[in-house]
C-alpha atoms as a PDB file:
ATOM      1  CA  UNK A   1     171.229  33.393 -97.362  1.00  0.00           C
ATOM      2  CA  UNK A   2     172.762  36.266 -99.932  1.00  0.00           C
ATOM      3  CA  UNK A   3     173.472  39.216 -97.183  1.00  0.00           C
ATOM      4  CA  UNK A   4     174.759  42.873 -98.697  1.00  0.00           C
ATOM      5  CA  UNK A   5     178.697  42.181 -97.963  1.00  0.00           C
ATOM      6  CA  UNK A   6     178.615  39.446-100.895  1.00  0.00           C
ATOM      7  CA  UNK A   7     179.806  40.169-104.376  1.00  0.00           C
ATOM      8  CA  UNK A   8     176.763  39.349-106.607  1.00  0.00           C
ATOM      9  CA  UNK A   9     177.107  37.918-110.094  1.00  0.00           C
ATOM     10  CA  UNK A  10     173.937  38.571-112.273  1.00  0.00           C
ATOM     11  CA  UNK A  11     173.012  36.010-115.577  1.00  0.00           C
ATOM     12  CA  UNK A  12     173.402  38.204-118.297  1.00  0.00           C
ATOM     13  CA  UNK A  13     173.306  35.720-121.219  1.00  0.00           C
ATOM     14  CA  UNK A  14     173.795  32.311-122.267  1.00  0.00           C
ATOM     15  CA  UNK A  15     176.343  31.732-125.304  1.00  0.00           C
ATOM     16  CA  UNK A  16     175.916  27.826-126.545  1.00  0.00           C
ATOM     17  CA  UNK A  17     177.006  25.809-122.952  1.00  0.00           C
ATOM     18  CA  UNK A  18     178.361  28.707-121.137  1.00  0.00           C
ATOM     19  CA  UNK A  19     176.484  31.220-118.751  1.00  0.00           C
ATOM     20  CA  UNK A  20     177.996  34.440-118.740  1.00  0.00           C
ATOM     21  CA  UNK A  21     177.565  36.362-115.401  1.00  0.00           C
ATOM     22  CA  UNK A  22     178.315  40.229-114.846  1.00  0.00           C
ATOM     23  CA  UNK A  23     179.578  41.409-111.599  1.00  0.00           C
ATOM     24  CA  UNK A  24     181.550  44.625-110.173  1.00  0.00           C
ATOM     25  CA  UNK A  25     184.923  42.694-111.557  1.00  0.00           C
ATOM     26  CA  UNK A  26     183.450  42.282-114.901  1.00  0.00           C
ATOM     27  CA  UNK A  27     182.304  39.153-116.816  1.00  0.00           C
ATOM     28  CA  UNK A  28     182.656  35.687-115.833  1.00  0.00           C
ATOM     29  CA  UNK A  29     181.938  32.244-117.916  1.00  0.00           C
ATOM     30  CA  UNK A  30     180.581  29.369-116.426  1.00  0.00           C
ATOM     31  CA  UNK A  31     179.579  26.001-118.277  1.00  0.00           C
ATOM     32  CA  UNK A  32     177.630  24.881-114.892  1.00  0.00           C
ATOM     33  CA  UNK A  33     175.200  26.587-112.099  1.00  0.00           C
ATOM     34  CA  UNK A  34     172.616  25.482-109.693  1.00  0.00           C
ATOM     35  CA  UNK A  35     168.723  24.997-111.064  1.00  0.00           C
ATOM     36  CA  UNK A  36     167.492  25.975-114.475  1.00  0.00           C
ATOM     37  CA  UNK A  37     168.810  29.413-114.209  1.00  0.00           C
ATOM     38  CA  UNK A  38     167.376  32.539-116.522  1.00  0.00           C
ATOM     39  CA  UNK A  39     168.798  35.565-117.627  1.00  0.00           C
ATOM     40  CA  UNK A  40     168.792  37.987-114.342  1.00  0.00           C
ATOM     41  CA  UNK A  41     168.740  35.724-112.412  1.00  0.00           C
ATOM     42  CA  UNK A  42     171.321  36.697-109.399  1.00  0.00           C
ATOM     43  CA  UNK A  43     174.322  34.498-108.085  1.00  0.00           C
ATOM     44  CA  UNK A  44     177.004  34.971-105.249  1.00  0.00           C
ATOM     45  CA  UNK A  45     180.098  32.394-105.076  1.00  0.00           C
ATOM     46  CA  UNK A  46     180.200  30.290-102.012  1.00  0.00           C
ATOM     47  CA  UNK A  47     182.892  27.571-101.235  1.00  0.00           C
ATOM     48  CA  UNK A  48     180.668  24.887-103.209  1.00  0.00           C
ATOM     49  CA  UNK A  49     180.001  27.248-106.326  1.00  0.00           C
ATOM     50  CA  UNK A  50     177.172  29.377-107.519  1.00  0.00           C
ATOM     51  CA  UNK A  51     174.280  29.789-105.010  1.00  0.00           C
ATOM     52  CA  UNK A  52     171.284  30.997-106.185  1.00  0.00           C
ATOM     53  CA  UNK A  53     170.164  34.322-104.571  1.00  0.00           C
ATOM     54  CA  UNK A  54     166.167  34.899-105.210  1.00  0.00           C
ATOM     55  CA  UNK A  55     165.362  37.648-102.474  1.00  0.00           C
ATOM     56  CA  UNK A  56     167.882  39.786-104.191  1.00  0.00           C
ATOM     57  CA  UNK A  57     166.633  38.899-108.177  1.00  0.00           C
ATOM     58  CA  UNK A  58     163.480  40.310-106.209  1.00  0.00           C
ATOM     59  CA  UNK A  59     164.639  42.939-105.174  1.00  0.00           C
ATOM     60  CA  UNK A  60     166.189  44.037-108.271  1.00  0.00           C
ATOM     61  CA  UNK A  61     162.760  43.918-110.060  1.00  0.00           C
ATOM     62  CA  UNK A  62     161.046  45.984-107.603  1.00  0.00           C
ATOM     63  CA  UNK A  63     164.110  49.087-107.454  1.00  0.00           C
ATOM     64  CA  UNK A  64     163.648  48.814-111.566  1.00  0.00           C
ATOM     65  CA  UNK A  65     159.922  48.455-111.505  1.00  0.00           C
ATOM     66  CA  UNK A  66     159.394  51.380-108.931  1.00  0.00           C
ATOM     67  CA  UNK A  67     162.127  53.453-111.185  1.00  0.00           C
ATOM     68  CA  UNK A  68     159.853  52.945-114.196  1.00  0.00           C
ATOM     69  CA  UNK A  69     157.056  53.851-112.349  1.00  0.00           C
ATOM     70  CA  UNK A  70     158.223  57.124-111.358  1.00  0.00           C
ATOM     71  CA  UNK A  71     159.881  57.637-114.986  1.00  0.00           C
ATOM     72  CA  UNK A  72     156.339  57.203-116.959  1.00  0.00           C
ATOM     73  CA  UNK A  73     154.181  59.059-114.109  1.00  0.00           C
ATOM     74  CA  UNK A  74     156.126  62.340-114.612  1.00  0.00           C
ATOM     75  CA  UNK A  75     155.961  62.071-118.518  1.00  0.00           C
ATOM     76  CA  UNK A  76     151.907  61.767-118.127  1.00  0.00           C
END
């Protein structure tokens, strides 16, 4: 379970065998993580490695989607 105190890592791209993840420390490669992960997909660092965090890929899309939302209805 991904709570607020961890430090996320978000996919940003993937360059040939290594995933390159963004988080507040800057830019991290990785040849390996959990699943068959996508770009924005959101990761926090746990003892084991990467750990998938879906809720808060989720909530990511909603704050943007909602932000968009508001963006376009005021240009209308």
């Amino acid at each position: 379970m991904c709570t607020q105190t961890d430090e996320y890592y978000v996919l940003d791209r993937r360059e040939g065998e290594v995933f390159v993840l963004v988080g507040r420390g800057g830019e991290l490669n990785v040849t390996e993580l959990p699943g068959e992960p996508r770009e924005g997909d959101v990761f926090i660092l746990g003892k084991d490695g990467f750990i998938p965090c879906p809720q808060e890929r989720a909530r990511r899309e909603r704050r943007i989607k909602n932000k968009m939302l508001r963006l376009f209805k005021r240009r209308s």
